[in-house]
Protein backbone atom coordinates (compact mmCIF):
# COMPACT_ATOMS: atom_id res chain seq x y z
CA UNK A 1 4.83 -54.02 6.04
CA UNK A 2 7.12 -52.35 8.14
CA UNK A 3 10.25 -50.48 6.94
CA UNK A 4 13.40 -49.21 8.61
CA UNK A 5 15.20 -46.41 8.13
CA UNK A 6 19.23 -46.20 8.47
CA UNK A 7 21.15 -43.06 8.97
CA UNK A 8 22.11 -43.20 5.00
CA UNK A 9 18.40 -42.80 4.26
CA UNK A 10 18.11 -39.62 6.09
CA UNK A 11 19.96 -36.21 4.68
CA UNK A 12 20.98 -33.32 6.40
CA UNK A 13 18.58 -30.26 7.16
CA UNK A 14 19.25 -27.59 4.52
CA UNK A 15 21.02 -30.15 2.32
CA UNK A 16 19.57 -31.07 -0.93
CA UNK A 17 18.62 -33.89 -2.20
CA UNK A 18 19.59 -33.37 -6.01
CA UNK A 19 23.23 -33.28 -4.94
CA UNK A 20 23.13 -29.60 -5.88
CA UNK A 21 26.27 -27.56 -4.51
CA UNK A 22 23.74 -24.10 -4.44
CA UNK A 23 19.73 -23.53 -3.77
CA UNK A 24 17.39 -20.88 -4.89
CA UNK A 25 15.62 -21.17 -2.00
CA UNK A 26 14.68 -18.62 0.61
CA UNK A 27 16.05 -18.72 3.96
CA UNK A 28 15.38 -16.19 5.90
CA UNK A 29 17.56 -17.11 8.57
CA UNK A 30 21.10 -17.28 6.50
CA UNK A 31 22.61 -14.21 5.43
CA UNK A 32 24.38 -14.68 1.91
CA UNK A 33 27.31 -13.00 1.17
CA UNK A 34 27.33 -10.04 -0.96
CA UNK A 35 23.18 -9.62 -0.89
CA UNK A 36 22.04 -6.50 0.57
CA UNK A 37 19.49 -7.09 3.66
CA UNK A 38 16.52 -4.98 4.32
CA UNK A 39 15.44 -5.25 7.65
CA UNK A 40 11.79 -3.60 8.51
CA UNK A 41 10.93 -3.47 11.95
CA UNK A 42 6.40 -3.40 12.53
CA UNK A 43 3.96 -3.57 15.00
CA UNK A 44 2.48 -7.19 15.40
CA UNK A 45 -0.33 -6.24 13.07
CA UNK A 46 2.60 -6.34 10.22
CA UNK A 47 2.24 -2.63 9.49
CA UNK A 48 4.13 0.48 11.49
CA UNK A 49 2.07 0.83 14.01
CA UNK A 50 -0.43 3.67 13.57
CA UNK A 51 0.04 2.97 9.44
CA UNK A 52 -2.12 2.06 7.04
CA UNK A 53 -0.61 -0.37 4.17
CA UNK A 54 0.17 0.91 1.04
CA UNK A 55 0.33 -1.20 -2.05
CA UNK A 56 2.44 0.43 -5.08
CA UNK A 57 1.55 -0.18 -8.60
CA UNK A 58 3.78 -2.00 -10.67
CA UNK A 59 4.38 0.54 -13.42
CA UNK A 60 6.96 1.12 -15.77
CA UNK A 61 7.75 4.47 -14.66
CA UNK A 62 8.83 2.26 -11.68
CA UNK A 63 10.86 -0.14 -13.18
CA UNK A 64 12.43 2.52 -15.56
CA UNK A 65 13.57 4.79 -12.23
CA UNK A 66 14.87 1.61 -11.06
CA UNK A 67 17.24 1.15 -13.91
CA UNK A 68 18.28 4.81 -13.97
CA UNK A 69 19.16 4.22 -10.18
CA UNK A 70 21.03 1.09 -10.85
CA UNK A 71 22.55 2.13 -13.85
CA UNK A 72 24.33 5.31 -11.92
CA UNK A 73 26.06 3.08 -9.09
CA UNK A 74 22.99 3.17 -6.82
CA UNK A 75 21.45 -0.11 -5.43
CA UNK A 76 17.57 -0.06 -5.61
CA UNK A 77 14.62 -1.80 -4.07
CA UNK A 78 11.25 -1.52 -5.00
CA UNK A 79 9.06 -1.76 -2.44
CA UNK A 80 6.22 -2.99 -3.06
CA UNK A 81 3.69 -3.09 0.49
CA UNK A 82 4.74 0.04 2.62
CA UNK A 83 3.49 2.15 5.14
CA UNK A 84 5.46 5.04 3.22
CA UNK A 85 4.66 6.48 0.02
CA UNK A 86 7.88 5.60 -1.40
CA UNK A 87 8.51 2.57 -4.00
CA UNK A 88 12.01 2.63 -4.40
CA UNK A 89 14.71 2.81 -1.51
CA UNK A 90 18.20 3.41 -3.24
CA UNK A 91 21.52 2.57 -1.38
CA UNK A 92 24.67 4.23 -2.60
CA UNK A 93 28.03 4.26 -0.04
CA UNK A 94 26.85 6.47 2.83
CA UNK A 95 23.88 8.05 0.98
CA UNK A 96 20.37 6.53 1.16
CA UNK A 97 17.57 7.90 -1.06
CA UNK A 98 13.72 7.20 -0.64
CA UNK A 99 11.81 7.85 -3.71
CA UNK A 100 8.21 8.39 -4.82
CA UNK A 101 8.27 8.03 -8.58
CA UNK A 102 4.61 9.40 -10.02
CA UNK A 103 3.19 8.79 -13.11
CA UNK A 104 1.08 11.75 -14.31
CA UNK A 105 -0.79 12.16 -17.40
CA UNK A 106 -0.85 15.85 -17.23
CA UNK A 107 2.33 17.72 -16.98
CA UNK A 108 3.93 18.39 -13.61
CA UNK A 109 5.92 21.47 -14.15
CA UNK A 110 6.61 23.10 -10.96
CA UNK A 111 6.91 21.91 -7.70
CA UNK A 112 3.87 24.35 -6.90
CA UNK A 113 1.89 22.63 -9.22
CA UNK A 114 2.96 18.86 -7.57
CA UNK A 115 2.02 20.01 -3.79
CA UNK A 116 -1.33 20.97 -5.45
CA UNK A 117 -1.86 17.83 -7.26
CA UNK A 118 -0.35 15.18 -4.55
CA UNK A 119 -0.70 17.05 -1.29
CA UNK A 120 -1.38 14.17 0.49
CA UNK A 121 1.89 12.29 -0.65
CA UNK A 122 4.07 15.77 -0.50
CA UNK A 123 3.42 16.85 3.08
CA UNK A 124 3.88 13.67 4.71
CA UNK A 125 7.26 13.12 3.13
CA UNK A 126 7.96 16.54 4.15
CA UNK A 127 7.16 15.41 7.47
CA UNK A 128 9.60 12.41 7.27
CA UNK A 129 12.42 15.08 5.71
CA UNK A 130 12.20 16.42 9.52
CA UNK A 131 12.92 12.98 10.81
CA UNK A 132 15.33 11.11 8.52
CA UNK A 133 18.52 11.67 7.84
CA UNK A 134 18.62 10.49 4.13
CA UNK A 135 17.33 12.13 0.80
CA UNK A 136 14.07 12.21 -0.27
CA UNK A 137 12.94 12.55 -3.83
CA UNK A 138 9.92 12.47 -6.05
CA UNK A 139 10.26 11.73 -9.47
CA UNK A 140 7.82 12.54 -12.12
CA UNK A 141 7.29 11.40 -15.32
CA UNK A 142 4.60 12.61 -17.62
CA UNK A 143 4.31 12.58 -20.98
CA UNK A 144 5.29 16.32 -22.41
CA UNK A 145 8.21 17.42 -19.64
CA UNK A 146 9.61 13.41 -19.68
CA UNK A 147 11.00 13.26 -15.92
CA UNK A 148 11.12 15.55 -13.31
CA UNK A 149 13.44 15.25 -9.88
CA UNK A 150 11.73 17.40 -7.08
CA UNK A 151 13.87 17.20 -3.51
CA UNK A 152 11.49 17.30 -0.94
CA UNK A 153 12.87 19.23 2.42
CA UNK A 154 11.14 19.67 5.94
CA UNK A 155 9.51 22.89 4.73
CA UNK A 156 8.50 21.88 1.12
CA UNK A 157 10.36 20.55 -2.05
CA UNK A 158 12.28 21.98 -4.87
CA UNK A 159 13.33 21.18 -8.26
CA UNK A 160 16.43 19.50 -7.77
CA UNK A 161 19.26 20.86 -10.04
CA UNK A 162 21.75 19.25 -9.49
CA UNK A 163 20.59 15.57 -9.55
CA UNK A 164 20.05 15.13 -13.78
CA UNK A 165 23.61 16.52 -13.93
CA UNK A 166 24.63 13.94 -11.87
CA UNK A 167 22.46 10.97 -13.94
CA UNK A 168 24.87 12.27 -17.08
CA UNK A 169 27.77 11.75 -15.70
């Protein structure tokens, strides 16, 4: 049996067939208004080139910095595969902020004691303070000092003063 088609049979490409007037689908080729758009640019391995992927752990302390961030005006992203160790990129009018948020079971009360725990981690975002022009921060939450916002400059990183002042506000 052989069927025909007519040009009321056929719909429109990106059209839907429920009669919907949105979709939930992805299209990576559409910008939508008011969505922010992340674009990363890699090597055609799909990492930066000379990188090694990084996968972050879905924890809580996670999720928890992200609400802190979006709760104070910023706009978060948690990344989840990145070259960087960073899991949250926070936008916020001019001012972007890369942050490594750490989970540690034993306390994390000086910023000595954090190089000497995470050198790895601390010395290469030191190396990207030289580079970028945004903040970079590393947030620490353990259980008996709660969290802990280091700033992390070309040189080393600090205890950042001024940034739970601003949270309160």
């Amino acid at each position: 049996m052989i069927e025909t088609t007519t040009a009321q049979d056929v719909i429109a490409p990106g059209a839907m067939a429920s009669g919907a007037s949105y979709s939930n689908r992805i299209n990576p080729c559409e910008a939508v208004a008011g969505e922010t758009t992340v674009i990363l640019h890699t090597a055609p391995g799909g990492n930066e080139a000379g990188t090694a992927q990084r996968y972050s752990r879905n924890s809580a302390h996670v999720h928890e910095a992200l609400r802190i961030l979006a709760a104070h005006g910023h706009v978060p992203v948690r990344l989840a595969e990145s070259p960087l160790p960073v899991n949250i990129i926070a936008f916020k009018k001019d001012d972007p902020l890369l942050v490594l948020v750490i989970g540690a079971r034993k306390p994390v009360p000086s910023a000595a004691r954090l190089h000497a725990d995470y050198k790895e981690a601390v010395e290469y975002l030191c190396l990207m303070a030289g580079r970028l022009r945004c903040r970079i921060m590393i947030w620490v939450h353990s259980p008996s000092c709660g969290w802990r916002y280091y700033r992390v400059y070309p040189g080393g990183l600090a205890y950042d003063h001024k940034f739970p002042s601003l949270l309160e506000d």
